[in-house]
C-alpha atoms as a PDB file:
ATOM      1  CA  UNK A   1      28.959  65.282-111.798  1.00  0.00           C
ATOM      2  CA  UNK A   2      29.079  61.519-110.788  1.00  0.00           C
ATOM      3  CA  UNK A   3      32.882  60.447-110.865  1.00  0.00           C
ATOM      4  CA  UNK A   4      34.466  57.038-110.472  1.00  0.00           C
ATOM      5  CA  UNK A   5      38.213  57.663-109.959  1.00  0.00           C
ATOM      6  CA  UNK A   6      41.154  55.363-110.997  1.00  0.00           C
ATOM      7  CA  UNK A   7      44.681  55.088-110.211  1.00  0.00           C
ATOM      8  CA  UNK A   8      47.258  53.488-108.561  1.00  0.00           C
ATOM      9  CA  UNK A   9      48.850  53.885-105.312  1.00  0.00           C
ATOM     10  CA  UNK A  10      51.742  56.438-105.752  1.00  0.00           C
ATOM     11  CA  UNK A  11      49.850  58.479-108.483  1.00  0.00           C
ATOM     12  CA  UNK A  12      48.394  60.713-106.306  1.00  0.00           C
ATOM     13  CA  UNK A  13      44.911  60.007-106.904  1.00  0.00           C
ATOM     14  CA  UNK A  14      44.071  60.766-103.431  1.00  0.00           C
ATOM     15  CA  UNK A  15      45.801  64.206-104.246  1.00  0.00           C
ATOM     16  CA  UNK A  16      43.550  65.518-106.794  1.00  0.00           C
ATOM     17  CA  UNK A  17      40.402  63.789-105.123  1.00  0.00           C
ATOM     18  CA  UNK A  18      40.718  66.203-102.194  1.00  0.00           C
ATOM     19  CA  UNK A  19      41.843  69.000-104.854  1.00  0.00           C
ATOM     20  CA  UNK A  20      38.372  67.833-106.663  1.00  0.00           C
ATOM     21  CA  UNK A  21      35.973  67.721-103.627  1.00  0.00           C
ATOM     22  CA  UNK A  22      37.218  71.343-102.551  1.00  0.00           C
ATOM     23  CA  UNK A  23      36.956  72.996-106.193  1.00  0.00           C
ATOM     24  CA  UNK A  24      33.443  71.647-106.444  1.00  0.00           C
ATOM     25  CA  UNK A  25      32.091  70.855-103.530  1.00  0.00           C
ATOM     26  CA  UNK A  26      31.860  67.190-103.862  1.00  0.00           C
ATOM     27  CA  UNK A  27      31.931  64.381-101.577  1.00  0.00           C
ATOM     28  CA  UNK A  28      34.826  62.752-102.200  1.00  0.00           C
ATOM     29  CA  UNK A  29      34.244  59.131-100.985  1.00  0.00           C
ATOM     30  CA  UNK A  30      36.578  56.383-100.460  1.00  0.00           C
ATOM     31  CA  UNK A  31      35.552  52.678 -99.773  1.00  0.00           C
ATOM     32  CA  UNK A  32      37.675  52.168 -96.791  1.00  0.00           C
ATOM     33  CA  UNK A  33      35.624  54.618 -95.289  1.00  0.00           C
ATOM     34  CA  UNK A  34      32.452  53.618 -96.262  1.00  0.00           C
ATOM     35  CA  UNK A  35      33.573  50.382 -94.341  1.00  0.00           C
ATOM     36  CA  UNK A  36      34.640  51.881 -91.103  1.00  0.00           C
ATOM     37  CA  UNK A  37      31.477  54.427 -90.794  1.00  0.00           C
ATOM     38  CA  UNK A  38      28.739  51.161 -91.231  1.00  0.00           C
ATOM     39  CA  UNK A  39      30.802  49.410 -88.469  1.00  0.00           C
ATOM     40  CA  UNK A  40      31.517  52.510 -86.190  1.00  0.00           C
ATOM     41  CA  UNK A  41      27.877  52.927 -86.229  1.00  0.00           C
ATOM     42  CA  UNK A  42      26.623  49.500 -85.882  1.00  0.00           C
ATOM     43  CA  UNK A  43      24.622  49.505 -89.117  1.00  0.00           C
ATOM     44  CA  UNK A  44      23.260  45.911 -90.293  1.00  0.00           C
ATOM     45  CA  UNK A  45      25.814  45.902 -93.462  1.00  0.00           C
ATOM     46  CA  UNK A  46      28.008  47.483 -91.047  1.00  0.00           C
ATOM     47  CA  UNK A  47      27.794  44.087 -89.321  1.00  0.00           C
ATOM     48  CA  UNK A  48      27.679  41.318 -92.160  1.00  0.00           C
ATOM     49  CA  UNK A  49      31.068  43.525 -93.612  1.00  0.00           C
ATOM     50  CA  UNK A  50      32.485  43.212 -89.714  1.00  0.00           C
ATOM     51  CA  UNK A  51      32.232  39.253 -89.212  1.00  0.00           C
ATOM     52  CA  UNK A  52      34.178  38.702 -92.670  1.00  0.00           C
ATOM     53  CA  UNK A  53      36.859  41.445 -91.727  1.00  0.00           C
ATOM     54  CA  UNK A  54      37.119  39.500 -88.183  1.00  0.00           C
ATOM     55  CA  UNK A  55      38.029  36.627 -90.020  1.00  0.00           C
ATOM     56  CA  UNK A  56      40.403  38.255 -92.320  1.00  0.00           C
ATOM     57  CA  UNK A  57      37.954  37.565 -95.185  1.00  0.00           C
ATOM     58  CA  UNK A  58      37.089  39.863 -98.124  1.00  0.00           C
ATOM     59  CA  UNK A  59      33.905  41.477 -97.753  1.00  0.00           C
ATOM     60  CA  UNK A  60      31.350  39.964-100.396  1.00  0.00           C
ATOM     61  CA  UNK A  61      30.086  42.222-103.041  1.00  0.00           C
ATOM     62  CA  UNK A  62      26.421  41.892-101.871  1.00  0.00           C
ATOM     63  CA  UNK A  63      27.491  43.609 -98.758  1.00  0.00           C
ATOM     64  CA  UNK A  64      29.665  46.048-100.338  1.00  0.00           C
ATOM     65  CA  UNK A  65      27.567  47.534-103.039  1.00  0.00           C
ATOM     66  CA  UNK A  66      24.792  48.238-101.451  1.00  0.00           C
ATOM     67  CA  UNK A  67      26.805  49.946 -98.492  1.00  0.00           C
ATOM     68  CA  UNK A  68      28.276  52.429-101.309  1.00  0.00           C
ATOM     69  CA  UNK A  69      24.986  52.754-102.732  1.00  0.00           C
ATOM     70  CA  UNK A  70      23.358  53.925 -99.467  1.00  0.00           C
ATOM     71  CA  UNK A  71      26.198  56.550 -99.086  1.00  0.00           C
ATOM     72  CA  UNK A  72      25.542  57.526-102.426  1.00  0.00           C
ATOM     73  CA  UNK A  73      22.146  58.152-102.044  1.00  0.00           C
ATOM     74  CA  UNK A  74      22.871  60.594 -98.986  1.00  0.00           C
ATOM     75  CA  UNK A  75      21.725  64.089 -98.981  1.00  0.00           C
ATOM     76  CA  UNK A  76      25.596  65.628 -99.358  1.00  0.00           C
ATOM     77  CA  UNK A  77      25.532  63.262-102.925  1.00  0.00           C
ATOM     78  CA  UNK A  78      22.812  65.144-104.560  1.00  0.00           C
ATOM     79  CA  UNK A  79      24.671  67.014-107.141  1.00  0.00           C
ATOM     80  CA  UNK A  80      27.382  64.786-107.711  1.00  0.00           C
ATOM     81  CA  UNK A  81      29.692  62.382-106.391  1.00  0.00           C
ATOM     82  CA  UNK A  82      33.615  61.442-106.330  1.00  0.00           C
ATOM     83  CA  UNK A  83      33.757  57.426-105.701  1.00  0.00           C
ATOM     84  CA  UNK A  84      37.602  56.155-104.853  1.00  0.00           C
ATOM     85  CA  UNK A  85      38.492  52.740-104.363  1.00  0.00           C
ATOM     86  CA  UNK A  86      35.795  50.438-106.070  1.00  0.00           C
ATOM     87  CA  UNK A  87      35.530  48.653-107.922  1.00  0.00           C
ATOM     88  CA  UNK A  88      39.278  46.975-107.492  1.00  0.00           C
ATOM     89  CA  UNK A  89      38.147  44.269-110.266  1.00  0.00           C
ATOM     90  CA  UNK A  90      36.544  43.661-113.205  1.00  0.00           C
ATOM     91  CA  UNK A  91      33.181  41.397-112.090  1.00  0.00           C
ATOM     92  CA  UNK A  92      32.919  44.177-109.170  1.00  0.00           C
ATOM     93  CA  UNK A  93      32.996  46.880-111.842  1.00  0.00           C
ATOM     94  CA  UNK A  94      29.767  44.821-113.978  1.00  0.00           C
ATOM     95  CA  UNK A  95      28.306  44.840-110.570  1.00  0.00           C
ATOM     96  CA  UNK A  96      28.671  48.634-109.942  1.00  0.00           C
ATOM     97  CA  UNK A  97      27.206  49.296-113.742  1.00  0.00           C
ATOM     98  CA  UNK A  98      24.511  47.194-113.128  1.00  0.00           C
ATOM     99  CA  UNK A  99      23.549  48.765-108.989  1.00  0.00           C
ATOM    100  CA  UNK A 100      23.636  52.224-110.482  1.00  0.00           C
ATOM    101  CA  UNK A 101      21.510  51.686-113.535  1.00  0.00           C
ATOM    102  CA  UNK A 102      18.836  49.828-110.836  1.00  0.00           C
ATOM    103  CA  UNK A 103      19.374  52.961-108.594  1.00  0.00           C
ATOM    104  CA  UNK A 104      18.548  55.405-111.561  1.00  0.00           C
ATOM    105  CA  UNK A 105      21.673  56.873-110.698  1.00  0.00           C
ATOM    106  CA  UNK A 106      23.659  57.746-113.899  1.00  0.00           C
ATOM    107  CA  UNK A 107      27.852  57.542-113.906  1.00  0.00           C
ATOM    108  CA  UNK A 108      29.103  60.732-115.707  1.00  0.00           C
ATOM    109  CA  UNK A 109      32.867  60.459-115.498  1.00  0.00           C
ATOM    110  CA  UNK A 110      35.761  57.911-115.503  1.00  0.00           C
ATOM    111  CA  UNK A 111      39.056  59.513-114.426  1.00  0.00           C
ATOM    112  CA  UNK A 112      41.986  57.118-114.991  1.00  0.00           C
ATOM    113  CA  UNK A 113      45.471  58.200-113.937  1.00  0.00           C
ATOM    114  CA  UNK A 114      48.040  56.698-115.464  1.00  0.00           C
ATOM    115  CA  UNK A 115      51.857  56.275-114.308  1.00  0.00           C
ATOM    116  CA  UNK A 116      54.085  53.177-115.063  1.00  0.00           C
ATOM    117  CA  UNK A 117      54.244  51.128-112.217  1.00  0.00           C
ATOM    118  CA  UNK A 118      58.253  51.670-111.279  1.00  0.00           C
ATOM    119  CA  UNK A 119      57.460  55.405-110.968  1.00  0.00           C
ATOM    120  CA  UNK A 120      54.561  54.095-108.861  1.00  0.00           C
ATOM    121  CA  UNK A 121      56.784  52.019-106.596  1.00  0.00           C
ATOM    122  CA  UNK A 122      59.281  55.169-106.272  1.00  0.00           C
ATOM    123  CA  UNK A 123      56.685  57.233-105.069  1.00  0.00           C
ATOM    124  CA  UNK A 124      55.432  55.431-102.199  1.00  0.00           C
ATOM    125  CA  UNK A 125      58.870  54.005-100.999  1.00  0.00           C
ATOM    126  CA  UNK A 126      60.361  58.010-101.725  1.00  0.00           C
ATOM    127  CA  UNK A 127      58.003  59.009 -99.494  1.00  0.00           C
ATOM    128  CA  UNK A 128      59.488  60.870 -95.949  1.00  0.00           C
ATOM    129  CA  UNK A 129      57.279  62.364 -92.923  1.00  0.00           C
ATOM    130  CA  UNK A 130      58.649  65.522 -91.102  1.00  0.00           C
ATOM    131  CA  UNK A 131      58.092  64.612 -87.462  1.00  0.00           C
ATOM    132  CA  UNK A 132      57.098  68.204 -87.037  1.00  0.00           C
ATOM    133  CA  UNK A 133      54.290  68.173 -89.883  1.00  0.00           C
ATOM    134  CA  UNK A 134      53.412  65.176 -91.376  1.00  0.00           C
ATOM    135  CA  UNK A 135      51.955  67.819 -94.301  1.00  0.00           C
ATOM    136  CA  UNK A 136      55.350  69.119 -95.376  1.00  0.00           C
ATOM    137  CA  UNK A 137      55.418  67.040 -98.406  1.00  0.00           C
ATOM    138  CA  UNK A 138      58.998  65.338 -99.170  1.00  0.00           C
ATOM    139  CA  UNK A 139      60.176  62.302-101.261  1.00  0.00           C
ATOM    140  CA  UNK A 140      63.487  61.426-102.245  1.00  0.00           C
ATOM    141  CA  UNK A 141      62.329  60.468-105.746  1.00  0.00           C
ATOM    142  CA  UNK A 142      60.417  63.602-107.068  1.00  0.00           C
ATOM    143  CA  UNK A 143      62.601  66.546-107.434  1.00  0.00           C
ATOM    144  CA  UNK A 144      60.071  69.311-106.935  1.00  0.00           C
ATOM    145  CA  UNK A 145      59.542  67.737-103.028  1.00  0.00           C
ATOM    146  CA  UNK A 146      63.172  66.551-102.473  1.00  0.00           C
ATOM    147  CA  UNK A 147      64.197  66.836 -98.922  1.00  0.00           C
ATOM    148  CA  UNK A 148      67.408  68.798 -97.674  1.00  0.00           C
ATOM    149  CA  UNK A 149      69.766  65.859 -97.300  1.00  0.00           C
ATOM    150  CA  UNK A 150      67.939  63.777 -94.177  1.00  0.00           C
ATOM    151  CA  UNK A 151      66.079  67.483 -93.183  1.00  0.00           C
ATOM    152  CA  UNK A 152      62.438  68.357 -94.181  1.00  0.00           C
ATOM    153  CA  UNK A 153      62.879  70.971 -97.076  1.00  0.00           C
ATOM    154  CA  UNK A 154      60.350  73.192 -95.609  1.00  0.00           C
ATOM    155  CA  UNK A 155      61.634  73.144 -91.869  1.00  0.00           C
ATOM    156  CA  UNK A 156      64.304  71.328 -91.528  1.00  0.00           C
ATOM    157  CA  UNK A 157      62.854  69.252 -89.118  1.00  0.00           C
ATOM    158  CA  UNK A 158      64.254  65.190 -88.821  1.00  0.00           C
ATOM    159  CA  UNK A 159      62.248  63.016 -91.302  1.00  0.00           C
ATOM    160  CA  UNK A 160      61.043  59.484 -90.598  1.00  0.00           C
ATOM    161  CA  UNK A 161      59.460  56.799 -93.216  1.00  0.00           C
ATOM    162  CA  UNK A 162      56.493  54.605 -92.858  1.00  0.00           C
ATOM    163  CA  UNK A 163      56.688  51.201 -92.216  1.00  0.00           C
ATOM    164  CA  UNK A 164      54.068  50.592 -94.797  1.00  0.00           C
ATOM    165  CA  UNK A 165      55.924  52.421 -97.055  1.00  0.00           C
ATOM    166  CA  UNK A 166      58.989  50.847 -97.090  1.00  0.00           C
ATOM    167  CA  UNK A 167      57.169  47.127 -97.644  1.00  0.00           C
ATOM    168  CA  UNK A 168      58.348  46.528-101.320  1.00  0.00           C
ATOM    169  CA  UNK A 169      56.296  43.052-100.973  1.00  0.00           C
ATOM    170  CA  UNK A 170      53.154  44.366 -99.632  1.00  0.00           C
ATOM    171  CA  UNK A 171      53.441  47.509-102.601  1.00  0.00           C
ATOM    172  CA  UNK A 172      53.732  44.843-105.304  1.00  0.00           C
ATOM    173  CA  UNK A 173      50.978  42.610-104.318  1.00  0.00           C
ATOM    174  CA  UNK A 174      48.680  45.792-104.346  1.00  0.00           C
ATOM    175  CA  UNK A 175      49.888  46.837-107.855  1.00  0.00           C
ATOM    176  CA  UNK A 176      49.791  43.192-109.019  1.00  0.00           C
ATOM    177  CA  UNK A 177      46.141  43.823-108.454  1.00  0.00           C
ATOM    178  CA  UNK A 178      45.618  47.087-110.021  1.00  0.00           C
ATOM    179  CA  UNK A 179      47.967  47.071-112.919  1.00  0.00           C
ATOM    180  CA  UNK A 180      46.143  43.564-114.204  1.00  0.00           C
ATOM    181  CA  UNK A 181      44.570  43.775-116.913  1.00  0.00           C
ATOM    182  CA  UNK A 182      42.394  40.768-117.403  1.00  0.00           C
ATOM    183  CA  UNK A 183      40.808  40.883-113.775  1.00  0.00           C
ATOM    184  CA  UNK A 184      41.995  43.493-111.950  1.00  0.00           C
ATOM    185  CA  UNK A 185      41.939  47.136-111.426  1.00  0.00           C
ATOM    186  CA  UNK A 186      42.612  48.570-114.907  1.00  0.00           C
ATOM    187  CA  UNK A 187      40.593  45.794-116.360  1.00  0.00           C
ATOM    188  CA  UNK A 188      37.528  47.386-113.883  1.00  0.00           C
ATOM    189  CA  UNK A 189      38.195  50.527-115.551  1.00  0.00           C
ATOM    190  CA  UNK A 190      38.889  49.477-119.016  1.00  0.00           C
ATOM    191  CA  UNK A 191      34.911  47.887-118.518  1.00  0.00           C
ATOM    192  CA  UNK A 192      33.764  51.413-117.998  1.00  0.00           C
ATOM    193  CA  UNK A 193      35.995  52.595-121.121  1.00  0.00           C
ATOM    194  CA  UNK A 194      34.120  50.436-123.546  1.00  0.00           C
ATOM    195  CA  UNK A 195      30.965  52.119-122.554  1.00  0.00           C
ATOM    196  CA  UNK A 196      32.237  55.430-122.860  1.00  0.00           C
ATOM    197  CA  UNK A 197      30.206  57.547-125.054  1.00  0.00           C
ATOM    198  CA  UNK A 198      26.758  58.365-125.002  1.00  0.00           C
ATOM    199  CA  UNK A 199      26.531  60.344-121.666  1.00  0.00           C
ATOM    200  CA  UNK A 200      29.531  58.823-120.075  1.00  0.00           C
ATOM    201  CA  UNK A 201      32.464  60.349-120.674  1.00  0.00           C
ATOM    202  CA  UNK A 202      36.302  59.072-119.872  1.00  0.00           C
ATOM    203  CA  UNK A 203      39.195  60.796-118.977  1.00  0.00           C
ATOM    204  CA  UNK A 204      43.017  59.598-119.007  1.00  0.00           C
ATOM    205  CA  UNK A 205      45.624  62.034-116.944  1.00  0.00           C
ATOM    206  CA  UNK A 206      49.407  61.358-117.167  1.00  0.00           C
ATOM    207  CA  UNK A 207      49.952  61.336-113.470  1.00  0.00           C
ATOM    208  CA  UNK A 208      54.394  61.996-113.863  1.00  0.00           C
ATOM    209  CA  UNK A 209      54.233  65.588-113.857  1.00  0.00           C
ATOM    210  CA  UNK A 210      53.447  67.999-110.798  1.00  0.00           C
ATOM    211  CA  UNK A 211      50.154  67.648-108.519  1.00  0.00           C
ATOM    212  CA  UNK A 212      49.625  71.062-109.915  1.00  0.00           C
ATOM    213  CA  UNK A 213      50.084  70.081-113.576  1.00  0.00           C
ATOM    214  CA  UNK A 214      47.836  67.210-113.104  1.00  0.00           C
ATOM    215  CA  UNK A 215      45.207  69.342-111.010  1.00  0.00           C
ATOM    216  CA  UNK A 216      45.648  71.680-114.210  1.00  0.00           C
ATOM    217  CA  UNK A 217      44.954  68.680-117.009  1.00  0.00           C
ATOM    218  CA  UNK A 218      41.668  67.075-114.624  1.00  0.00           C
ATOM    219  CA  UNK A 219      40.409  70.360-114.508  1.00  0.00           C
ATOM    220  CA  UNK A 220      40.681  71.608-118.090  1.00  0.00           C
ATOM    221  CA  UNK A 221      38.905  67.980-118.908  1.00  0.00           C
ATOM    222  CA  UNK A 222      36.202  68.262-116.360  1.00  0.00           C
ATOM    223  CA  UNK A 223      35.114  71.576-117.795  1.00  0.00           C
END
């Protein structure tokens, strides 16, 4: 299975990728990375992508595409794919469509996870790391996870919060983008829901209830 994934931050979409790339034995590949692997290894598009990031320029989608496209097309992507993070708009969705087609490489699933964007917001600023395991999930806004007062509720260790986390600003701006649906994020994946049908298929999860629930609900859909 070839999967584009969608959802904003806070929905746990990075969750159920891992969940995903585990249960199947997928790569589960996320843009940022693609970026930092070209340029750790001193590829060519490693180095175009590198003199716009220098500059604090966005990397053009000529360099970006094909840089996906050439992980894509790796030996560990053979029998399927999970792609995370692109396209983040609507003209770099057309663009995807159009790479893949010219690859011969056919898109088999949309997963969209949706969550309104306050429960979003909660999420990421709920968010507390035990300073003894960063893994010991808590956040003051989900019940299931709540911590024990200012204590981790799995060792009781202190908790601290991220500063990236706690930037309300810097949260909305990235939602701005991927709530819009004209230009941005959901109108990248709403492109790929007009085309569902006819060997594409796409799914919708409601990403509120449990990581397990919504494990439960991409998995019943997938199969």
């Amino acid at each position: 299975m070839n999967i584009l994934f969608f959802g904003p931050n806070g929905s746990g979409k990075g969750t159920q990728g891992a969940i995903l790339k585990d249960k199947y034995n997928t790569p589960h590949i996320e843009s940022g990375a693609i970026f930092r692997e070209n340029i750790g290894k001193g590829t060519e598009l490693g180095a175009q992508a590198k003199a716009y990031i220098d500059k604090g320029d966005l990397v053009p989608d000529e360099i970006t595409i094909p840089m996906i496209l050439d992980r894509l097309k790796q030996d560990d992507c053979k029998n399927g794919w999970l792609l995370d993070g692109f396209p983040r708009n609507k003209n770099q969705a057309i663009k995807l469509d159009e790479a893949l087609k010219e690859a011969g490489m056919a898109l088999d699933i949309v997963v969209e996870i949706l969550l309104d964007r306050e429960i979003a917001k909660n999420r990421i600023m709920g968010r507390r790391l035990c300073v003894n395991d960063n893994n010991h999930p808590n956040n003051i806004y989900i019940d299931a996870i709540k911590p024990d007062g200012d204590k981790c509720r799995v060792c009781g260790g202190d908790l601290k919060t991220r500063d990236d986390d706690q930037d309300e600003a810097a949260i909305n701006k990235r939602h701005n983008i991927y709530y819009d649906t004209t230009e941005g994020t959901l109108a990248s994946a709403y492109y790929f829901k007009d085309l569902a049908g006819a060997g594409l298929k796409y799914i919708t999860l409601d990403g509120a209830p449990s990581v397990k629930e919504v494990t439960a609900e991409l998995v019943s859909k997938l199969d």
